[in-house]
Protein backbone atom coordinates (compact mmCIF):
# COMPACT_ATOMS: atom_id res chain seq x y z
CA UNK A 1 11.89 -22.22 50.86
CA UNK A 2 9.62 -19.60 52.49
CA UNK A 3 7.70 -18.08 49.58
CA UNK A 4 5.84 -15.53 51.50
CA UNK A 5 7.20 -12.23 52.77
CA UNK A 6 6.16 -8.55 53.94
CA UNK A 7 9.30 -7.04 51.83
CA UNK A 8 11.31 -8.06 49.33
CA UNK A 9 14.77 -6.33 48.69
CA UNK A 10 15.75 -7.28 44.79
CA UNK A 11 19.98 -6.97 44.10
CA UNK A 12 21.83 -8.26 46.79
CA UNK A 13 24.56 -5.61 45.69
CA UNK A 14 26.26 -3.64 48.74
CA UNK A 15 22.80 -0.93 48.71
CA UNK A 16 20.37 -3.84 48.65
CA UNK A 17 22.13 -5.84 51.38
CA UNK A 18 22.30 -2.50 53.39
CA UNK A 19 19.03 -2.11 53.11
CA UNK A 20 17.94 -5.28 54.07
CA UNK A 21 20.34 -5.05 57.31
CA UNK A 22 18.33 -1.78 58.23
CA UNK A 23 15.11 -3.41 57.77
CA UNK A 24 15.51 -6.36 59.99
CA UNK A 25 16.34 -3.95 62.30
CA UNK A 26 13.40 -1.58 62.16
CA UNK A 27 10.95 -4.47 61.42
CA UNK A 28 12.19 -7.67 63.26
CA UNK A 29 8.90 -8.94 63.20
CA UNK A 30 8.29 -8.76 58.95
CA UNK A 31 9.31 -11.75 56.94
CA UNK A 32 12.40 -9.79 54.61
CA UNK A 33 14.10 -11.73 52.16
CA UNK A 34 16.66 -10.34 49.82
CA UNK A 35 17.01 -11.89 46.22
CA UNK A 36 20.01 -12.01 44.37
CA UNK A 37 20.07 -13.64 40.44
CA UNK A 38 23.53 -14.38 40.89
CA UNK A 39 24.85 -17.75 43.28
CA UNK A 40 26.82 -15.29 45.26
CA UNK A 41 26.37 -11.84 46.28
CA UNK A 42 27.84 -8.81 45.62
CA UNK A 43 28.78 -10.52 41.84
CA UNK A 44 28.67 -6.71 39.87
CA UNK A 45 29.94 -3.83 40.93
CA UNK A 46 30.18 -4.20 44.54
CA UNK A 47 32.75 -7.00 43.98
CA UNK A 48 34.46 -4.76 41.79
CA UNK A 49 34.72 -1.54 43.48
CA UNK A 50 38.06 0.29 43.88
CA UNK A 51 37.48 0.49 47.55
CA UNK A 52 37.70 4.02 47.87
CA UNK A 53 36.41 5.44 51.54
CA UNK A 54 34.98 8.81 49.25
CA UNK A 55 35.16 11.79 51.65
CA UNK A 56 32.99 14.27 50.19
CA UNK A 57 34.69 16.72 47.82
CA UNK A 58 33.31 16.49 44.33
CA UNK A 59 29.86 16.94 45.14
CA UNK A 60 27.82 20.01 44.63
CA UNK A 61 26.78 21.18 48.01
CA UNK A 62 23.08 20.90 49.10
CA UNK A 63 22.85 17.30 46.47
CA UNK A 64 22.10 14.40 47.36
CA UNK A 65 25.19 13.02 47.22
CA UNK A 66 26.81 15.52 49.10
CA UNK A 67 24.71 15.68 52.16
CA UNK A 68 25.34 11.67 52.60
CA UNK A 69 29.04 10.87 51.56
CA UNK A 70 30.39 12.33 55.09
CA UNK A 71 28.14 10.74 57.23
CA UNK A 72 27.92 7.74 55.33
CA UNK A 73 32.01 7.77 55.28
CA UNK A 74 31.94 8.47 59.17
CA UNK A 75 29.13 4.75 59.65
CA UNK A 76 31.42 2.84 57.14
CA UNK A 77 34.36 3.33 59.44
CA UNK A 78 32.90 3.00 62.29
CA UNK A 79 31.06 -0.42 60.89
CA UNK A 80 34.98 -1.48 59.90
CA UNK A 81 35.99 -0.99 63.06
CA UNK A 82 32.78 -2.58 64.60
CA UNK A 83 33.43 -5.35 62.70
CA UNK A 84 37.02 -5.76 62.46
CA UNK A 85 37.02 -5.24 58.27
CA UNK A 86 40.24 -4.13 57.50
CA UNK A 87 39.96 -0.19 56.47
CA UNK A 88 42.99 2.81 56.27
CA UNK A 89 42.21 6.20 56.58
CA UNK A 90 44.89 7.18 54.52
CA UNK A 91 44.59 10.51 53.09
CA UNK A 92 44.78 11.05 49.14
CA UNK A 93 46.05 13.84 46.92
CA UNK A 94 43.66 15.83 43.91
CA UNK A 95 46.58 16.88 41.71
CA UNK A 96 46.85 20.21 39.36
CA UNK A 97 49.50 19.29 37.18
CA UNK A 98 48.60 22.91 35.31
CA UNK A 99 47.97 26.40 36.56
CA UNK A 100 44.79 25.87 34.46
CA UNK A 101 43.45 23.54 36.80
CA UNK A 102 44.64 25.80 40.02
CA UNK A 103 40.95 27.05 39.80
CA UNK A 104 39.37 23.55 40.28
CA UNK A 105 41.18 22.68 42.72
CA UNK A 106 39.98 25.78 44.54
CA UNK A 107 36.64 24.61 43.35
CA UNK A 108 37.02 21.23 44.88
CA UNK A 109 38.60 23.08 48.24
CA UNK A 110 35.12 25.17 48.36
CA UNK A 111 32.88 22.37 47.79
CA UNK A 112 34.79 19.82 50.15
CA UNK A 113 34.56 22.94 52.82
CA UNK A 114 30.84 23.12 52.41
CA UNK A 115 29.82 19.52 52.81
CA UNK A 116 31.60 19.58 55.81
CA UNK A 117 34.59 17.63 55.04
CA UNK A 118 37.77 17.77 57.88
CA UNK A 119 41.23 19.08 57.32
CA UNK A 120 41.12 20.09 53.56
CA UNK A 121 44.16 22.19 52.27
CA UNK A 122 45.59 23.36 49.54
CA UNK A 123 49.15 22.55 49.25
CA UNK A 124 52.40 23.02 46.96
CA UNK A 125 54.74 21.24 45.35
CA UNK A 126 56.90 20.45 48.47
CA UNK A 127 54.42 19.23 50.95
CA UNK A 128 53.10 17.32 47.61
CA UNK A 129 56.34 15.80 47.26
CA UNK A 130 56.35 15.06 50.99
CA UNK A 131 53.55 13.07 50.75
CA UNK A 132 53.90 11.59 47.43
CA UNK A 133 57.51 11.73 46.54
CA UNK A 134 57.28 10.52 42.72
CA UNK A 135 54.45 12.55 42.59
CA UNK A 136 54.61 16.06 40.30
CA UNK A 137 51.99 19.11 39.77
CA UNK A 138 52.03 22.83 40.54
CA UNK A 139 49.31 22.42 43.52
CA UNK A 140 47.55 19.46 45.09
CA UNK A 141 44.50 19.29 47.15
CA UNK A 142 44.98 17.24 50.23
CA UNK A 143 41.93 15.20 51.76
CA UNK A 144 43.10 13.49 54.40
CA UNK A 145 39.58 12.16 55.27
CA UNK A 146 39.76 9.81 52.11
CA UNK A 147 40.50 6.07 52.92
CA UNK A 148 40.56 2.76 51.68
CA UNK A 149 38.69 -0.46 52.70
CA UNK A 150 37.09 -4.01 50.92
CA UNK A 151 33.61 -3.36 50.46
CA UNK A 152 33.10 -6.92 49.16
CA UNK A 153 33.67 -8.21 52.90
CA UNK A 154 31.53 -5.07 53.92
CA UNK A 155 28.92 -7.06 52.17
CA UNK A 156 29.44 -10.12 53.33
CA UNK A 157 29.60 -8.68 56.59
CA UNK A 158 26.21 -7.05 56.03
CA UNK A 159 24.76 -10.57 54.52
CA UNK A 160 25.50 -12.56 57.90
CA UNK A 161 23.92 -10.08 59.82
CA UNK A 162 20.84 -10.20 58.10
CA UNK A 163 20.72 -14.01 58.11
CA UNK A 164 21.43 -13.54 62.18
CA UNK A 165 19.23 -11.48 62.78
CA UNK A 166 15.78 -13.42 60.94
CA UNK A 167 16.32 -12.10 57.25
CA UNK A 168 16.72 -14.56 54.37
CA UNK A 169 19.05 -14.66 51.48
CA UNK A 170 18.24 -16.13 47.98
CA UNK A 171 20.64 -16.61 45.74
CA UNK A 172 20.62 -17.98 42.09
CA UNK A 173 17.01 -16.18 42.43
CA UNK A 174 16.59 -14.43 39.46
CA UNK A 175 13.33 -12.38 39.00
CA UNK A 176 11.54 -13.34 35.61
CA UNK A 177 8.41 -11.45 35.98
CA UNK A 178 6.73 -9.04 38.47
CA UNK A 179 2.59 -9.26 38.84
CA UNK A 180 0.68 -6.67 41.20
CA UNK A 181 -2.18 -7.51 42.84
CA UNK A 182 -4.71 -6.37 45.69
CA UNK A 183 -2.48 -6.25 48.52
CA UNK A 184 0.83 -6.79 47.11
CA UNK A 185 3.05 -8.44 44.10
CA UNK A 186 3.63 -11.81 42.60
CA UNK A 187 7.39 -12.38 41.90
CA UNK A 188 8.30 -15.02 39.55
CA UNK A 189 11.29 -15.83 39.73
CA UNK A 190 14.31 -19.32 39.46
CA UNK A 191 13.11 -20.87 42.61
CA UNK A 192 9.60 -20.28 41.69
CA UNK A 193 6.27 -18.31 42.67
CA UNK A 194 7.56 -15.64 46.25
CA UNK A 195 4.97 -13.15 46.91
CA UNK A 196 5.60 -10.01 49.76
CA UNK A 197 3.43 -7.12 49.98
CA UNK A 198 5.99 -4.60 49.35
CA UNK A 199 9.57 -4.78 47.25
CA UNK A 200 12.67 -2.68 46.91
CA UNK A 201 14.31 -2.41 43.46
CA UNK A 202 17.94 -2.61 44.31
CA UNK A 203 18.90 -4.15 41.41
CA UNK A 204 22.02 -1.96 39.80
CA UNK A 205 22.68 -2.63 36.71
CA UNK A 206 19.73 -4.42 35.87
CA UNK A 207 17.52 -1.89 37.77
CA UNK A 208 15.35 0.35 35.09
CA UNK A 209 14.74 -3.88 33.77
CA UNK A 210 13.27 -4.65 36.92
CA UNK A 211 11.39 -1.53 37.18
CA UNK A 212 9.75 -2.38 33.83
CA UNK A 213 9.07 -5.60 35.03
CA UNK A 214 6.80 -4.08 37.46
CA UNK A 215 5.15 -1.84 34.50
CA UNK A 216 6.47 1.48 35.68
CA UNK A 217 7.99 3.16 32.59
CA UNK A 218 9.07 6.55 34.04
CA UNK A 219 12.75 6.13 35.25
CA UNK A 220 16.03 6.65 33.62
CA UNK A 221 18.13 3.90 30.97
CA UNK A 222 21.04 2.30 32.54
CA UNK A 223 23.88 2.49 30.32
CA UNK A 224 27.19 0.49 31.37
CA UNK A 225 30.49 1.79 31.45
CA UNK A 226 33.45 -0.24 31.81
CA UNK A 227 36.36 1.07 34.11
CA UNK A 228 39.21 -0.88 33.21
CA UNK A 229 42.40 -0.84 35.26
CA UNK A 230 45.82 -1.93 35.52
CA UNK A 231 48.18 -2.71 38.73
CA UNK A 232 51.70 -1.57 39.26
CA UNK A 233 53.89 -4.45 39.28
CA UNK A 234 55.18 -4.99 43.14
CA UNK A 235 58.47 -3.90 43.03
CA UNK A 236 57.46 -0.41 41.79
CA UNK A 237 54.37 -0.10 43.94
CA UNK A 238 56.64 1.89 46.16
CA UNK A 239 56.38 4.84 43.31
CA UNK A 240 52.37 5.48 44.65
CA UNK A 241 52.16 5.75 48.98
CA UNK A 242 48.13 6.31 49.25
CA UNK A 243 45.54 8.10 46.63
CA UNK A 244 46.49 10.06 43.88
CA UNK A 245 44.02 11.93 41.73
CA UNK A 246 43.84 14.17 38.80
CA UNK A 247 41.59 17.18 38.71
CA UNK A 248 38.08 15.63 36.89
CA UNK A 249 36.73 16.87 34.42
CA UNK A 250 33.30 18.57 35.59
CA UNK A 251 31.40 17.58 32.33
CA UNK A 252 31.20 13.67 33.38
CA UNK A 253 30.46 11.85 36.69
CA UNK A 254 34.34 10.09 36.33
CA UNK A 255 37.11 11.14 37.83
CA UNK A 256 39.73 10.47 35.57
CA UNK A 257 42.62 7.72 35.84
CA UNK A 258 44.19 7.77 38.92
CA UNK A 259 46.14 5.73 41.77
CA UNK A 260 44.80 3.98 44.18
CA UNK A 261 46.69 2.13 47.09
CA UNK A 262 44.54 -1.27 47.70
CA UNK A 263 43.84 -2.51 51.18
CA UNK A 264 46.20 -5.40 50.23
CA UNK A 265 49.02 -3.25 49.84
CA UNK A 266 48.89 -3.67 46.04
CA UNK A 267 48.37 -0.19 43.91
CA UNK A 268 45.69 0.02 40.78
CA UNK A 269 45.81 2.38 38.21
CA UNK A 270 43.07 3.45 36.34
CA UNK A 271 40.33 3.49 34.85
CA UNK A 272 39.24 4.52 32.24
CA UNK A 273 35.64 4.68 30.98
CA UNK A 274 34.60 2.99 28.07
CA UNK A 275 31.23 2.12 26.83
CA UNK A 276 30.30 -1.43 27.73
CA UNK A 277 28.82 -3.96 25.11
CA UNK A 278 27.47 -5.53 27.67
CA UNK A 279 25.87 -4.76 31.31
CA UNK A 280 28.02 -7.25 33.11
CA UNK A 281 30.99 -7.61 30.57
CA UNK A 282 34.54 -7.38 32.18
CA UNK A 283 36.16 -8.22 29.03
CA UNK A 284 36.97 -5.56 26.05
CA UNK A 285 35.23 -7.84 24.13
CA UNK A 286 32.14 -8.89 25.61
CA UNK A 287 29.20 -8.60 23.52
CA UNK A 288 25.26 -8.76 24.28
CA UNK A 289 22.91 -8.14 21.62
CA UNK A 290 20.25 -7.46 24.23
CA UNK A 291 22.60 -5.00 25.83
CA UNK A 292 23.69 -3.10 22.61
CA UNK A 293 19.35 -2.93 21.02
CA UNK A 294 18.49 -1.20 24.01
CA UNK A 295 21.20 1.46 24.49
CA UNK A 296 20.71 2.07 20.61
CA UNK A 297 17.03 2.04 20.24
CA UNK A 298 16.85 4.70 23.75
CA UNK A 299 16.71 8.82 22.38
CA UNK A 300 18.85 9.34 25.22
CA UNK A 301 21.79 7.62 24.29
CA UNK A 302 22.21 8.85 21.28
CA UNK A 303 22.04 12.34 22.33
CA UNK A 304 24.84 11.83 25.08
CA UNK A 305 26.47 10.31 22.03
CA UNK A 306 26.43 13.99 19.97
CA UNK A 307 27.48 15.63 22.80
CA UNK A 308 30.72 13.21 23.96
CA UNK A 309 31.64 11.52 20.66
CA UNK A 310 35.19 13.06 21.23
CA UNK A 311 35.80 12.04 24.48
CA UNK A 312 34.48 8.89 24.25
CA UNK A 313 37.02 8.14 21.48
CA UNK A 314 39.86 9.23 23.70
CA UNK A 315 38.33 6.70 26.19
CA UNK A 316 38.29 4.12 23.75
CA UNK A 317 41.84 4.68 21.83
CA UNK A 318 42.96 4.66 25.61
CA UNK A 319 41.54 1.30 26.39
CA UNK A 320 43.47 -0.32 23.37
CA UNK A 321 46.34 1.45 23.77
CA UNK A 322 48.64 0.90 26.61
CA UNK A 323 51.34 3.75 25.81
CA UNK A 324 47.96 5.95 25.74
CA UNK A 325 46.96 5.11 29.10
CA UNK A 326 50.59 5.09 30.67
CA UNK A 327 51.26 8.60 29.21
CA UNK A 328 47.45 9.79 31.03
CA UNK A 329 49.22 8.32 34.24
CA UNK A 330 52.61 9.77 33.58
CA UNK A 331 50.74 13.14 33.66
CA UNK A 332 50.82 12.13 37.99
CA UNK A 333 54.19 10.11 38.53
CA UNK A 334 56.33 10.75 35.73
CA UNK A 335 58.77 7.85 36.76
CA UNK A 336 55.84 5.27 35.57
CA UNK A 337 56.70 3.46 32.59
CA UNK A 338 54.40 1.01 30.02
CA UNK A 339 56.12 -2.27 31.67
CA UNK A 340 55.45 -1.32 34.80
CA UNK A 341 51.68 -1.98 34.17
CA UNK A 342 50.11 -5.32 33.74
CA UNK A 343 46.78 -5.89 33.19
CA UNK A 344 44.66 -5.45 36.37
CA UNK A 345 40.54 -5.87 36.66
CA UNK A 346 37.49 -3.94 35.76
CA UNK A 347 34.55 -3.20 36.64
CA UNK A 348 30.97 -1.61 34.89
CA UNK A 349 28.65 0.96 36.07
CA UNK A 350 25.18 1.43 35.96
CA UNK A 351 25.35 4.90 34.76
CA UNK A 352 22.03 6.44 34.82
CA UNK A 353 20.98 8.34 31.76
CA UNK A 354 17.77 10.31 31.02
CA UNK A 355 15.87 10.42 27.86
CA UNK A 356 17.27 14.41 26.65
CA UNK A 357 20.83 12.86 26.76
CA UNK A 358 22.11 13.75 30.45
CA UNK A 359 24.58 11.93 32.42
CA UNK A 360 22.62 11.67 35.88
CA UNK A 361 25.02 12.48 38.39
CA UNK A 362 22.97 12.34 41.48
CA UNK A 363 21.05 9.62 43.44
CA UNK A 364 17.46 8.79 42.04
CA UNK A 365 14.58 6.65 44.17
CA UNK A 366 11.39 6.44 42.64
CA UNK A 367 8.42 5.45 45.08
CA UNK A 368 5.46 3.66 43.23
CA UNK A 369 3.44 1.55 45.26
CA UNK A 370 4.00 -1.47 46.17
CA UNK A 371 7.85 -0.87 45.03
CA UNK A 372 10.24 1.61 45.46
CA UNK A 373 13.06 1.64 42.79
CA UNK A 374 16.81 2.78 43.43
CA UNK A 375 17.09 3.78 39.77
CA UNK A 376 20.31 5.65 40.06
CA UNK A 377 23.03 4.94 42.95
CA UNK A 378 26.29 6.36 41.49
CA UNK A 379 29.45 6.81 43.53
CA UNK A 380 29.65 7.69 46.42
CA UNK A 381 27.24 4.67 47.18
CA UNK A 382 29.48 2.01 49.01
CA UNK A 383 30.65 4.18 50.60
CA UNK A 384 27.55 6.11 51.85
CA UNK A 385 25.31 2.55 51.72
CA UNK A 386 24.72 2.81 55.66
CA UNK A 387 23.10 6.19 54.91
CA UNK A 388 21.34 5.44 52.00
CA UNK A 389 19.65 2.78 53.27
CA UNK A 390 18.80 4.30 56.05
CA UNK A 391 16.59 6.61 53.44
CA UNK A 392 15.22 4.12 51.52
CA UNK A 393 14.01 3.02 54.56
CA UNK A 394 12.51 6.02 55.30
CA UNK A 395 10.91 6.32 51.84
CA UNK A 396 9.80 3.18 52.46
CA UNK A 397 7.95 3.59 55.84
CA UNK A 398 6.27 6.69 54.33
CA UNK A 399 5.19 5.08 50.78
CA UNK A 400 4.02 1.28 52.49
CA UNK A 401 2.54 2.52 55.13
CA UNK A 402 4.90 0.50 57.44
CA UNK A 403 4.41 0.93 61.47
CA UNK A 404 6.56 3.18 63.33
CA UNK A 405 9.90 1.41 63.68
CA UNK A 406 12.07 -0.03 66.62
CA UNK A 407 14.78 2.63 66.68
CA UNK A 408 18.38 1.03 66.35
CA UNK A 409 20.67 1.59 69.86
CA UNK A 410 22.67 4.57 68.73
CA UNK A 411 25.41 4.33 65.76
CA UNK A 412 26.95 1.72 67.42
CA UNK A 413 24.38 -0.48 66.13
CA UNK A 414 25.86 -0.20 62.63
C-alpha cells in the first residue's frame, strides 16, 4: 500500500467519492487516495438513500442549497445518461390535502420559481387525479423536474473512475487518529501510518468525530435520525404512479412521509424521523452508549429537545405504531390500508445541529488548514454531489494553495 499522498479524501460516501472524481481530474499528477472505514463504500447513507433526483423547490432562494440542487440535478442526469445508470425523470406531486396548506404550496411554487426550477404549476384536484388517480387533496404542486435514480451505483460508478483514472481506494481504512505537522498530517489509521499534505473531511455521520480528531473544535454535533420506511406490497403498487408528497412542515429539514416510486419499479413509503440510538443503527433498537453520551452531554441537543419534544413523540408513537403511520399516509391515497405495508428499510442522517439548539438546514464546509471539513451535507446532496464537489474543490484550491487546475472538457466530462 502507498502510504504517501498530496490529498486525502476521508468518507467514501457519494460527496467524498465525488470529490475525489473531481480531483483526479483537476490534479492528475497528485497522489489522491480516498479512505473509507467500512469494506465497501457507500455503507451509510448513500446506500440508503431514497433515490430522489431533488429538483429544487424547498429551498430558500439565494442558500446554499438552493443555488446547487438545479444544476447539480441537471450533471446527475446527464452523468446517468453518460454512464448508462438507470434514472426516470418522472415528475412528482407536493399535495395540500387542506385549504390551510393552499398557502405553502404557493410558497413552494414561489421558491421553486426563483431557483430556477422548469415547468412548476399549481394544479387541482382533476389534473391531480390525472396524474395520480388514488391520489386526494384540494391542490397539488406539480414538479415535473423531480426524478428518480440509484445513487448507490452512482457511487460505484464514481469509485471506478477514480481508480481509472490514478486515484486509490482504501477500504476497511478506518482513521484512528489525526497528527499535524510541518507540511502536512499524520493519519493513523487500520492499515497503518498514510501521511498527505492536505485532507478532506467527508466523513458523514462520523464527520464533527473526525474533525476533532484533527483538534478543531468549532463545528456543529451530528445528531442521527433514523428514517424508517415501509414498501407497498406489489400487487397494490399500482395505487402510487411516481412521487407523492405532503406539504412539509417548515419548522424541520424533513419532508414528511411520503411515496416514492423506486427505480426498480417497487414503491416506498415513508419515513418517518426518529431519533437514532445509534449513528449507524438501522434497527429500532440499536443502541450505542458512545452514541447516546455525546448527544446527551452536547447543550445543543437538549435545547432542540425543549423546543420539539412534541413532535418528536409523534415521530416516535409513529415508528411503533403501524395504524399511526398508515393513517399519516392515508392523509395522500386514502385507498392504502395497514396490510398493504410491510416492513421496508431505513436509513440515518447526519443531521447537523449547533450548540443554541438549531436544526442546520443548509450546507456547512469549514476550511482549517491542512483540512477542510464537510460538517453539514443535508439533502439535496446526492443529488447535487457533482456540484458540491466541484466547490469543495474550489475551497480547496484556495485554502492549500493547490496550482491552477487542468480544466475538465466541458460537462460532458461528468
Amino acid at each position: 500500500m502507498d502510504a504517501q499522498f498530496e490529498l486525502v479524501i476521508i468518507g467514501a460516501g457519494i460527496v467524498g467519492l465525488a470529490t475525489a472524481l473531481k480531483a483526479v481530474r483537476r490534479y492528475p499528477h497528485l497522489r489522491i487516495a480516498v479512505l473509507e472505514k467500512e469494506a465497501a463504500i457507500a455503507m451509510h447513507q448513500t446506500g440508503h438513500n431514497s433515490g430522489v433526483i431533488h429538483s429544487g423547490i424547498y429551498y430558500q432562494p439565494g442558500s446554499v442549497k438552493a443555488r446547487n440542487c438545479v444544476a447539480g440535478a441537471a450533471a446527475m442526469i446527464q452523468f446517468c445518461r453518460l454512464h448508462n445508470i438507470p434514472y426516470d425523470q418522472c415528475g412528482k406531486v407536493v399535495v395540500a390535502t387542506s385549504i390551510s396548506d393552499v398557502a405553502a404550496l404557493k410558497l413552494l411554487l414561489h421558491r421553486g420559481t426563483m431557483n430556477g426550477v422548469e415547468g412548476l404549476s399549481l394544479i387541482g384536484l382533476e389534473r391531480l387525479r390525472e396524474l395520480e388517480p388514488h391520489c386526494v387533496g384540494v391542490a397539488a404542486l406539480h414538479v415535473p423536474a423531480a426524478g428518480i435514480t440509484d445513487f448507490g451505483a452512482v457511487a460505484r460508478k464514481y469509485a471506478e473512475l477514480i481508480v481509472a483514472e490514478g486515484g486509490q481506494l482504501l477500504t476497511s481504512c478506518r482513521v484512528l487518529a489525526i497528527n499535524k505537522r510541518q507540511g502536512g498530517l499524520i493519519l493513523e489509521t487500520d492499515k497503518g501510518a498514510i501521511s498527505t499534505s492536505w485532507a478532506i473531511n467527508c466523513a458523514g455521520l462520523q464527520s464533527d468525530r473526525i474533525r476533532r480528531l484533527a483538534g478543531d473544535k468549532e463545528g456543529p454535533d451530528i445528531v442521527p435520525f433514523r428514517g424508517e420506511y415501509f414498501k407497498l406490497l406489489p400487487n397494490r403498487a399500482n395505487l402510487v404512479n411516481n412521487l407523492i408528497y405532503p406539504v412539509p412542515d417548515v419548522r424541520f429539514p424533513f419532508l414528511g412521509v411520503h411515496f416514492t416510486r423506486t427505480i426498480n419499479g417497487g414503491v416506498d413509503a415513508g419515513p418517518n424521523a426518529v431519533m437514532a440510538f445509534k449513528r449507524e443503527g438501522y434497527r429500532k433498537m440499536d443502541f450505542n452508549l458512545r452514541d447516546v453520551v455525546q448527544a446527551a452531554t452536547f447543550p445543543g441537543f437538549w435545547r432542540m429537545a425543549a423546543k420539539y419534544w412534541s413532535s418528536g413523540l409523534a415521530e416516535m408513537y409513529r415508528s411503533f405504531n403501524k395504524q399511526a403511520f398508515t393513517i399519516a399516509l392515508q392523509k395522500l391515497v386514502p385507498e392504502i390500508e395497514s396490510r398493504d405495508l410491510i416492513p421496508g428499510g431505513s436509513g440515518v442522517r447526519a443531521q447537523a445541529l449547533d450548540r443554541s439548539g438549531k436544526l442546520l438546514d443548509d450546507f456547512s464546509i469549514i476550511p482549517s488548514w491542512p483540512m477542510i471539513h464537510v460538517c453539514n451535507v443535508p439533502s439535496p446532496a446526492a443529488t447535487a454531489s457533482l456540484v458540491i464537489a466541484d466547490q469543495i474543490m474550489d475551497i480547496a484550491h484556495t485554502t492549500f494553495g493547490l496550482p491552477m487546475p487542468i480544466a475538465e472538457n466541458g460537462a460532458a466530462a461528468v
